[in-house]
Protein backbone atom coordinates (compact mmCIF):
# COMPACT_ATOMS: atom_id res chain seq x y z
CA UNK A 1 20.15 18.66 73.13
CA UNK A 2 23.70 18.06 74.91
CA UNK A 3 22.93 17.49 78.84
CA UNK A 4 19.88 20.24 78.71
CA UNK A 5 16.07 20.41 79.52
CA UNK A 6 14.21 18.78 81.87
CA UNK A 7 14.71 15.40 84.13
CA UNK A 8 14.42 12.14 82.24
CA UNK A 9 12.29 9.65 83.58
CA UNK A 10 14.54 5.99 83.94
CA UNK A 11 17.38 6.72 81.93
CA UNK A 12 13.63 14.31 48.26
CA UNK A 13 11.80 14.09 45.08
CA UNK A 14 9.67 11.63 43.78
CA UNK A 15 12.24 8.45 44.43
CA UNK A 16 15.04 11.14 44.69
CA UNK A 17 18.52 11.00 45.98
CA UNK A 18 21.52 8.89 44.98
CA UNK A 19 22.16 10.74 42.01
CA UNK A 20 25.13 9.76 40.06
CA UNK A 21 26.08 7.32 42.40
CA UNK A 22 23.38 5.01 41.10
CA UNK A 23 20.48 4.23 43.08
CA UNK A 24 19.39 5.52 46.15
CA UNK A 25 21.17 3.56 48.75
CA UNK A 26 23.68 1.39 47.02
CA UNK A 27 25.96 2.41 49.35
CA UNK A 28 24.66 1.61 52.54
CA UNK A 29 24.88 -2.04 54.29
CA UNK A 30 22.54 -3.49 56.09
CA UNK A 31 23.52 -3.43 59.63
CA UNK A 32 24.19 -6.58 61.59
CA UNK A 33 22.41 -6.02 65.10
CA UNK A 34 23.47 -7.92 68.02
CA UNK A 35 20.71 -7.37 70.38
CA UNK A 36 22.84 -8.21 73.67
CA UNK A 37 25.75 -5.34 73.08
CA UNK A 38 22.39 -3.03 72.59
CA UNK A 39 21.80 -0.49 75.47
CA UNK A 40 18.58 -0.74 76.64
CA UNK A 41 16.14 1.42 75.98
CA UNK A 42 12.26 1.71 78.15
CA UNK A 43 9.32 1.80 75.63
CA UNK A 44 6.13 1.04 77.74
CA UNK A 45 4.96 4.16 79.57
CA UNK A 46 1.15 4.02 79.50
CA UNK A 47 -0.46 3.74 83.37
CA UNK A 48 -4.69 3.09 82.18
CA UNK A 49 -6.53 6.07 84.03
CA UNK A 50 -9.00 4.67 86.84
CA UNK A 51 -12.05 5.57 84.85
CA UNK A 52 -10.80 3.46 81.70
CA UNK A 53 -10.34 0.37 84.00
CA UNK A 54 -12.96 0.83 85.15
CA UNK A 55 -15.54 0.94 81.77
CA UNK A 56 -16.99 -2.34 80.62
CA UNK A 57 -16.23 -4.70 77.61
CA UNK A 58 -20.25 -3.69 76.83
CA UNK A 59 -18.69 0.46 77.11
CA UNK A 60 -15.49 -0.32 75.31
CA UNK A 61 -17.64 -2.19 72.44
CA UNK A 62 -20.37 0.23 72.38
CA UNK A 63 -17.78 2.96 71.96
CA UNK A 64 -15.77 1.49 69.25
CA UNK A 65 -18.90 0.77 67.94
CA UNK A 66 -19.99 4.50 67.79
CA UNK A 67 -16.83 5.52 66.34
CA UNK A 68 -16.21 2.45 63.83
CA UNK A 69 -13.31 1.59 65.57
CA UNK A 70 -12.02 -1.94 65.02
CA UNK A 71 -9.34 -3.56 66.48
CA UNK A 72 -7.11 -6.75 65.18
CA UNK A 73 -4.46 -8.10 67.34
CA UNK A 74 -3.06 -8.92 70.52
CA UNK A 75 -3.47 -6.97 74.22
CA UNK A 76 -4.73 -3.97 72.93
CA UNK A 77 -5.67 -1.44 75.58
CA UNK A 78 -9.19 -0.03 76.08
CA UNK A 79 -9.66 3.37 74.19
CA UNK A 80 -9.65 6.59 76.17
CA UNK A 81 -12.75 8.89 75.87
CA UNK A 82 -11.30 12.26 77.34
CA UNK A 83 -7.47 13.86 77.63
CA UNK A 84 -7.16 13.35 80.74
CA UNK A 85 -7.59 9.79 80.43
CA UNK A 86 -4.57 8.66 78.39
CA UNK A 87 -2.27 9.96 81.41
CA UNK A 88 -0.28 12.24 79.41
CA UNK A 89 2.74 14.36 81.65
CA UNK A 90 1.97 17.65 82.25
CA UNK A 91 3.83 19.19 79.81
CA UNK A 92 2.18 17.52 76.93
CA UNK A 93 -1.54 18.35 78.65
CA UNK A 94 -0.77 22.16 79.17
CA UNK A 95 -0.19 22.12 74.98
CA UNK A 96 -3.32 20.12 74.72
CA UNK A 97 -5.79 22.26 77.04
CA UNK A 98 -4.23 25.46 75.54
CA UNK A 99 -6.09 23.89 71.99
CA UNK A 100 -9.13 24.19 73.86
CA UNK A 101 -10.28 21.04 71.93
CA UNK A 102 -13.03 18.58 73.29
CA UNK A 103 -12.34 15.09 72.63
CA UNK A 104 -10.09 12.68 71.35
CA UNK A 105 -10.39 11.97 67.72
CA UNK A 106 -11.06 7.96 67.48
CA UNK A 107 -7.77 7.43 66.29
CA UNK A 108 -6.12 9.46 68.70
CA UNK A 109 -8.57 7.46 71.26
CA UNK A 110 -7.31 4.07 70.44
CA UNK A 111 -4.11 4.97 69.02
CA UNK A 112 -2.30 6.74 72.34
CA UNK A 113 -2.61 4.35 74.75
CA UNK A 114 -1.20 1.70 71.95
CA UNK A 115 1.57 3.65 70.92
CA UNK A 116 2.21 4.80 74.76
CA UNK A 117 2.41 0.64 75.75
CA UNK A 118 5.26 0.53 73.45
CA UNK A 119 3.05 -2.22 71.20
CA UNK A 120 4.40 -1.54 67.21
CA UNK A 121 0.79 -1.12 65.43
CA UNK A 122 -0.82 -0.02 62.14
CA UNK A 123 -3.46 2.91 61.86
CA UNK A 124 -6.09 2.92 58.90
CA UNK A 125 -7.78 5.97 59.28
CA UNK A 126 -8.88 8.42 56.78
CA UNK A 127 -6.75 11.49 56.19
CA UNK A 128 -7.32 14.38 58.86
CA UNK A 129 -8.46 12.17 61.21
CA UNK A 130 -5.66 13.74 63.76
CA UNK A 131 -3.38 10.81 62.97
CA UNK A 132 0.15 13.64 63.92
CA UNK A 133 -0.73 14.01 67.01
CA UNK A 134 -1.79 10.08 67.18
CA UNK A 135 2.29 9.41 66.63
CA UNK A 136 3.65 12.86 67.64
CA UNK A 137 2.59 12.88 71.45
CA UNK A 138 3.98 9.39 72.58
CA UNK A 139 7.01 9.96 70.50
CA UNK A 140 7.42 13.17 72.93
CA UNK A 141 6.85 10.55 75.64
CA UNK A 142 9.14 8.71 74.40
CA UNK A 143 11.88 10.62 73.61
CA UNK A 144 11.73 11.88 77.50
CA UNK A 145 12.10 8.39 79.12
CA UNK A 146 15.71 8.04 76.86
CA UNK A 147 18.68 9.22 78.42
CA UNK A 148 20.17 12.90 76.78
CA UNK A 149 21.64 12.85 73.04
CA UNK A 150 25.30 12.62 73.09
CA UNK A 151 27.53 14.74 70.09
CA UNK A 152 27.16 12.73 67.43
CA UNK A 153 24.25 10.86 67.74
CA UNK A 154 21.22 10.80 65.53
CA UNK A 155 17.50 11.30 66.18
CA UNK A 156 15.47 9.35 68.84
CA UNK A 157 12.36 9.70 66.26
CA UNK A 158 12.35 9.46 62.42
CA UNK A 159 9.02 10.29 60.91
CA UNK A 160 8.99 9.25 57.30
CA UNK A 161 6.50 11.29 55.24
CA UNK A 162 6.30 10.83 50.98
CA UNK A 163 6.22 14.80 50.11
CA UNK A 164 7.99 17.92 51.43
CA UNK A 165 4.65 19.56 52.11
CA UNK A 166 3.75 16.71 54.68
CA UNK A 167 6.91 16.55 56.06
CA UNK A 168 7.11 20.53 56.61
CA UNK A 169 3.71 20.45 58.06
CA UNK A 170 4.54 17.72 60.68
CA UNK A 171 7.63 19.37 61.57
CA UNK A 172 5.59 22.36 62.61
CA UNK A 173 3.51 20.45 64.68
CA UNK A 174 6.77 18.71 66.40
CA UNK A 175 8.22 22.01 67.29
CA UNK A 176 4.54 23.14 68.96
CA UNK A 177 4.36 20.07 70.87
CA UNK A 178 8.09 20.20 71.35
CA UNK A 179 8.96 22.91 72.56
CA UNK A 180 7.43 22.70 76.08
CA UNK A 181 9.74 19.59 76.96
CA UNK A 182 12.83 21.60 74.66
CA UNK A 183 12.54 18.96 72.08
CA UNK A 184 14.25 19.77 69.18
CA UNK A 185 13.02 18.79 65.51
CA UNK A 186 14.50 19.25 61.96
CA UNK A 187 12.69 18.52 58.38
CA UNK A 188 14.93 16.39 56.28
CA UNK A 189 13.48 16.50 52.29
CA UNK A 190 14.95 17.36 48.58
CA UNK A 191 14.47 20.68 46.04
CA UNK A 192 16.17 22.62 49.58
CA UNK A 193 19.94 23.42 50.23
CA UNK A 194 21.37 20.58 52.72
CA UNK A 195 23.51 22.90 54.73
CA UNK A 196 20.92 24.07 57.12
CA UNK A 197 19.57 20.68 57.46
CA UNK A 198 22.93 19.61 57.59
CA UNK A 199 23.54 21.85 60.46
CA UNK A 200 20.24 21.09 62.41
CA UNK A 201 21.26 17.56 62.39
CA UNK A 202 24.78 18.25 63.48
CA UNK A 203 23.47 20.09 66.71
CA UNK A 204 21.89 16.96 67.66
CA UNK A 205 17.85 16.61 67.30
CA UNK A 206 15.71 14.54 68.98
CA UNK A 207 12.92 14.38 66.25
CA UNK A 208 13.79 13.55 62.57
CA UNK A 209 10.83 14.13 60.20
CA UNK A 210 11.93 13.18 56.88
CA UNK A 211 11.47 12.03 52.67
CA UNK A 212 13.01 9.15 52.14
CA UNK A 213 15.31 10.67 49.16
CA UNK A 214 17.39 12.94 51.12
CA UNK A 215 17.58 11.18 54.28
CA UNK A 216 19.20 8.28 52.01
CA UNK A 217 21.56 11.13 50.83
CA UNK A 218 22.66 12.18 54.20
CA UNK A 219 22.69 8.22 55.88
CA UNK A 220 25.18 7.36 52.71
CA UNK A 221 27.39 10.43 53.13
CA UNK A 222 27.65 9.68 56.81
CA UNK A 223 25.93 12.85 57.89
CA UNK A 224 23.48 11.68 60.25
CA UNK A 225 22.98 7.89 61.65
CA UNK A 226 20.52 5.83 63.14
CA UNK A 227 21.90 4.56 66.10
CA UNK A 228 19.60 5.92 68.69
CA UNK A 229 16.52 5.52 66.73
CA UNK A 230 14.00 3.68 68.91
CA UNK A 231 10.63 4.80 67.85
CA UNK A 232 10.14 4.77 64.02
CA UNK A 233 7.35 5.77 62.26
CA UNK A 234 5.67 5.49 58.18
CA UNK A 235 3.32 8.21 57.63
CA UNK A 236 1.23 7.81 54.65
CA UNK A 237 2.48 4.58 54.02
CA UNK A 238 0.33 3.63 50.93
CA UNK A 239 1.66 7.15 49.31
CA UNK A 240 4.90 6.43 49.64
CA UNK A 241 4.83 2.80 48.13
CA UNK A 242 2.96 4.75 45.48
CA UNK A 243 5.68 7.05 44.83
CA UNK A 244 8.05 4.08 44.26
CA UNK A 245 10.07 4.94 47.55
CA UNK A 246 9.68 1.12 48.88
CA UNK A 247 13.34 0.54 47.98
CA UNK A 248 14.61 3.43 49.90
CA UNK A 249 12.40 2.77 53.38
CA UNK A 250 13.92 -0.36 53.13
CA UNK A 251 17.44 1.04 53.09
CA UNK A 252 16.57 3.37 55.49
CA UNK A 253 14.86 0.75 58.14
CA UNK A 254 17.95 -1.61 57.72
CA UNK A 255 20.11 0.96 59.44
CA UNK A 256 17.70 1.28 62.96
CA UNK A 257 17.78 -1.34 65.58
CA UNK A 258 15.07 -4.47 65.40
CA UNK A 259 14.11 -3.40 68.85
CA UNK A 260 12.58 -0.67 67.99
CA UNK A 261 9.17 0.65 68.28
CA UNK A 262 7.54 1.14 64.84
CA UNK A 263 3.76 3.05 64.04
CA UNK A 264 2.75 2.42 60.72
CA UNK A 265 0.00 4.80 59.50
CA UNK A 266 -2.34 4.66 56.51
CA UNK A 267 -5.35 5.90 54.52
CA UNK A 268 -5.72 2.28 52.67
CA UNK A 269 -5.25 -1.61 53.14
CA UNK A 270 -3.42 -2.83 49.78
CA UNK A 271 -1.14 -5.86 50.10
CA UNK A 272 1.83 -3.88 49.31
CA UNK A 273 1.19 -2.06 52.34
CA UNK A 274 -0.19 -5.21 54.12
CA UNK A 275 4.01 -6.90 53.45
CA UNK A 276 5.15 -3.56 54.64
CA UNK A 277 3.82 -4.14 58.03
CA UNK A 278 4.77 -7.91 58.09
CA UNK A 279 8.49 -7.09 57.50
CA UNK A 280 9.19 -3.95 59.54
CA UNK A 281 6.64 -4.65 62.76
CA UNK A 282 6.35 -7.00 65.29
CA UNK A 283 3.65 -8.50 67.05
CA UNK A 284 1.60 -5.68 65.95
CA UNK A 285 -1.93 -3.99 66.60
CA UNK A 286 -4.28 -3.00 63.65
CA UNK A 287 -6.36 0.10 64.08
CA UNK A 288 -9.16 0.74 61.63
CA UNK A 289 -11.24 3.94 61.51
CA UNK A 290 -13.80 3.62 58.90
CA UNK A 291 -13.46 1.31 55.83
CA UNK A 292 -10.00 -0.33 55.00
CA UNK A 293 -10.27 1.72 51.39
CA UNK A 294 -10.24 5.48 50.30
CA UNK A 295 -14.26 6.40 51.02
CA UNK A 296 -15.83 9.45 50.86
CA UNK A 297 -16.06 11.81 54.10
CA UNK A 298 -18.99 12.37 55.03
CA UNK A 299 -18.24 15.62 56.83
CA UNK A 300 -18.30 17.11 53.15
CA UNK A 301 -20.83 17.92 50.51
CA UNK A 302 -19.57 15.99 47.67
CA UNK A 303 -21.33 17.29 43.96
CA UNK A 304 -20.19 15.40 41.03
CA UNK A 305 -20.44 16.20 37.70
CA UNK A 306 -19.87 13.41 34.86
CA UNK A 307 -19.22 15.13 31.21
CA UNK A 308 -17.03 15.03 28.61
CA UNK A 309 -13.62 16.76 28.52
CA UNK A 310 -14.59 19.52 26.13
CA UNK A 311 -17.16 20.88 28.90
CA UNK A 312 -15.03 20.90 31.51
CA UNK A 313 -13.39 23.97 31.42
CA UNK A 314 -16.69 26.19 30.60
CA UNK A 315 -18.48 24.35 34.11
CA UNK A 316 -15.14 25.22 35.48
CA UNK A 317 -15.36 28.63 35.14
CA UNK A 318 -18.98 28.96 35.85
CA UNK A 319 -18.46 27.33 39.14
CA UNK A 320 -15.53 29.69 40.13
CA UNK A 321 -18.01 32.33 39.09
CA UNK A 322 -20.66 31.14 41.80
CA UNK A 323 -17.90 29.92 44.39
CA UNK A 324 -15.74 33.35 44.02
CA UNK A 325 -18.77 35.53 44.54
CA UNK A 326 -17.62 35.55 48.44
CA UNK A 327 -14.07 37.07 48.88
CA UNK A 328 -13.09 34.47 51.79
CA UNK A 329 -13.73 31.55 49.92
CA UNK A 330 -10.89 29.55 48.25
CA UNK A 331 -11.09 27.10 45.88
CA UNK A 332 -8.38 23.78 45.52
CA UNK A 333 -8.58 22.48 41.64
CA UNK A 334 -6.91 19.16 41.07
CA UNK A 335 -5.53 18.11 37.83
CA UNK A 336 -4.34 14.60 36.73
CA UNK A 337 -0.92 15.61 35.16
CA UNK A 338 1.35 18.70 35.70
CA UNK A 339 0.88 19.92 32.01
CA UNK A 340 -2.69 20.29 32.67
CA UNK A 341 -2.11 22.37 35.85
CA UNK A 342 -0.02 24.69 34.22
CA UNK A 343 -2.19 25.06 31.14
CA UNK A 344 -5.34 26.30 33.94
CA UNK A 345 -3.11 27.99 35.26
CA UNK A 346 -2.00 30.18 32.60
CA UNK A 347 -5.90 29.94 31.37
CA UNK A 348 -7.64 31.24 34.62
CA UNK A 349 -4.83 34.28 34.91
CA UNK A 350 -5.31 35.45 31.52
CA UNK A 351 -9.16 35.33 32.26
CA UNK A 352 -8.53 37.69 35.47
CA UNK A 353 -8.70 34.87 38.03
CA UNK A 354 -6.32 35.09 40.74
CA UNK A 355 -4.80 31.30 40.70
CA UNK A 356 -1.50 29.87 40.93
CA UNK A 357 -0.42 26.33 40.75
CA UNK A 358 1.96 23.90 42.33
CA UNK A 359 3.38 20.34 41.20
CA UNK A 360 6.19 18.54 41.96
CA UNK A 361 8.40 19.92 39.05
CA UNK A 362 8.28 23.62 40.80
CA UNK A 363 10.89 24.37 42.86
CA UNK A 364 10.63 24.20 47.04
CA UNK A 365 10.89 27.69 47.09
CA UNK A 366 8.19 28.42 44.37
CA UNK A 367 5.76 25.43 46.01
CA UNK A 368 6.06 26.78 49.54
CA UNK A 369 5.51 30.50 48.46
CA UNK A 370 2.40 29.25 46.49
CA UNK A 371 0.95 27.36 49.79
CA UNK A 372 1.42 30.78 51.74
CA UNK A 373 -0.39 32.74 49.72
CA UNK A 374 -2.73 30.05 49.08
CA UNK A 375 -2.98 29.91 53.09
CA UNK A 376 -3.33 33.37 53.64
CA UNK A 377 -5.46 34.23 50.55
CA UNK A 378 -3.74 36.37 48.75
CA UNK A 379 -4.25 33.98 46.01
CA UNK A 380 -7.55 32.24 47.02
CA UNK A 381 -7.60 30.01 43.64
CA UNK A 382 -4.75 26.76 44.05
CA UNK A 383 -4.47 24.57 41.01
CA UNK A 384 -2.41 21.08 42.33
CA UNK A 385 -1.60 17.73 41.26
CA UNK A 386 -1.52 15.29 43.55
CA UNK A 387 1.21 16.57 45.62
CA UNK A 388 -1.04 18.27 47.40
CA UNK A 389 -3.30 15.52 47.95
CA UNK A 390 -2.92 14.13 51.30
CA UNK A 391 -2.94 15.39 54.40
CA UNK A 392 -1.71 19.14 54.08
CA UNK A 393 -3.94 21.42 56.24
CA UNK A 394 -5.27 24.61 55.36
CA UNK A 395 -7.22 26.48 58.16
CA UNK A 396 -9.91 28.98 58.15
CA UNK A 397 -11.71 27.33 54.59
CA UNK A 398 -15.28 28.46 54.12
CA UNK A 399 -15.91 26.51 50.56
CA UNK A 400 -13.02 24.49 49.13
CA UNK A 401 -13.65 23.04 45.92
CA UNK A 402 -12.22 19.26 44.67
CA UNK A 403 -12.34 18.91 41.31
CA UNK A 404 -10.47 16.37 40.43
CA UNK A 405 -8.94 14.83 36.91
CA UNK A 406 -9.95 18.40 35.34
């Protein structure tokens, strides 16, 4: 946005990109930040509501309590308990009273009135625990106390994510949350043309939501830059250090100012993740939600089933038999390796069933067709590997089945 909108307020793959130029990021240097010929940018916007002043430490504890909140660090602010409470401008409450929703989730609780002080911090919550909007609403914040992108400039926000389904599916939420405040967003990731991303970026977008792969691509060709990146965030941190994309984050982090404000967020604890934090954040605020590894939720019926691999596929199919009886439910089947999917795959459609699969060796344009249908149930039967794992959301379930290392 060039001069637009309304008033400011105080001013690819698996590891992908580099190709045959060797490994992601060989060709980018690690910038050399003199903090003194940095504008200045404001980063603390949160004003605590009356009614949070005025609760207890016996209300704050008892509520963290309640929620299995836990909090390590330094000044952290009291969680909120209603909307209203974390002080949000107007045109971020009208999106979230149009929701109709009732509460904060914990995360969201604790986390916006963190991430609006400006404080970098780490989030440990399980996924769909609301942990978007925990990053997504101060960055809007955020992104409307900085003065108006100039042609040329980069992103204000960069949202790392480790797959292209994550990364599509926070875009979407940007542009909802966006749009009241003419916020512009663009999805950055491999396995798609670059020329429309290319273009989006060229525009000028205020919200960058991105695989590390191709954003390396782009940052090495001199297509986009970091320069005006001052709030920074690691989505699914642990699954991207999984994927082998530590190499690349660091590449990418070495190009945005030390200043910055950085959210780090996380279903597990692991000490890779643990170093992460240490190196890229300062000063920084732990959130836990739950236990500091995977767990089960508790929101969900969990059946399992130990045999050996022979009888899997026959209590497969008699489970689809009982699950599919209804025509709205839909059924998720994870397999360990793509092979596998594909041979179900091939195995439940020459049975009749109505299944398709997705992996990360299927094109974008064959994965996000799959997800549609998936979505809309036209093909209520989704074989996966993990790359549909974490985080993705898929409304309107009645029964989803798990089965995982089938």
């Amino acid at each position: 946005r060039y001069g637009s909108g309304p008033p400011r307020f105080g001013g690819g793959g698996r590891g992908g990109g580099g190709g045959k130029f060797g490994n992601p990021g060989d060709r980018l240097r690690k910038k050399h930040w003199n903090l003194d010929e940095l504008s200045k940018f404001e980063k603390n916007f949160y004003q605590e509501h009356p009614d949070v002043t005025r609760r207890s430490p016996q209300e704050v504890a008892q509520y963290r309590s309640t929620k299995a909140v836990t909090v390590k660090g330094r000044d952290c602010p009291n969680p909120i308990m209603k909307f209203h409470e974390a002080s949000f401008p107007t045109y971020v409450m009208d999106v979230i009273n149009k929701a109709g929703w009732s509460e904060p989730t914990p995360i969201q609780a604790q986390g916006w009135p963190l991430a609006l002080s400006g404080k970098d911090m780490v989030g440990i919550a399980q996924t769909g625990s609301g942990k978007t909007l925990s990053y997504l609403l101060p960055a809007i914040v955020h992104i409307n106390h900085q003065p108006f992108l100039e042609r040329g400039d980069g992103p204000i926000c960069l949202v790392l994510a480790p797959t292209r389904e994550l990364a599509q599916q926070v875009q979407q939420v940007a542009a909802e949350y966006g749009r009241a405040s003419r916020l512009k967003s663009v999805c950055v990731y491999g396995g798609a043309p670059k020329g429309p991303q290319l273009r989006d970026l060229d525009r000028g977008v205020e919200i960058c939501i991105a695989t590390p792969g191709r954003l390396i691509d782009f940052l090495e060709a001199g297509k986009t830059n970091m320069r005006r990146c001052t709030y920074l965030v690691l989505d699914e941190a642990d699954r991207m250090l999984d994927m082998g994309f530590e190499p690349q984050i660091r590449k990418i982090v070495d190009q945005i100012r030390p200043d910055r404000q950085t959210l780090m967020w996380s279903a597990t604890w692991p000490k890779e993740v643990r170093q992460l934090a240490e190196d890229f954040l300062k000063d920084y605020v732990q959130i836990n939600v739950g236990a500091l590894q995977l767990s089960a939720n508790h929101n969900i019926l969990q059946i399992v089933d130990v045999c050996n691999d022979g009888e899997k596929e026959d209590k497969l199919l008699r489970l689809l038999e009982e699950i599919m009886s209804e025509k709205e439910n839909k059924t998720i089947i994870f397999t360990e390796t793509k092979r596998r999917c594909d041979e179900i795959t091939r195995r439940m459609r020459r049975d009749g069933w109505p299944a398709m699969g997705i992996h990360g060796d299927k094109s974008q344009q064959e994965r996000d067709w799959v997800l549609n249908e998936f979505k809309f149930g036209k093909a209520p039967i989704l074989i996966a590997t993990d790359v549909a794992s974490r985080g993705l959301v898929i409304e309107f379930w009645k029964v989803s089945l798990f089965s995982k290392h089938v």
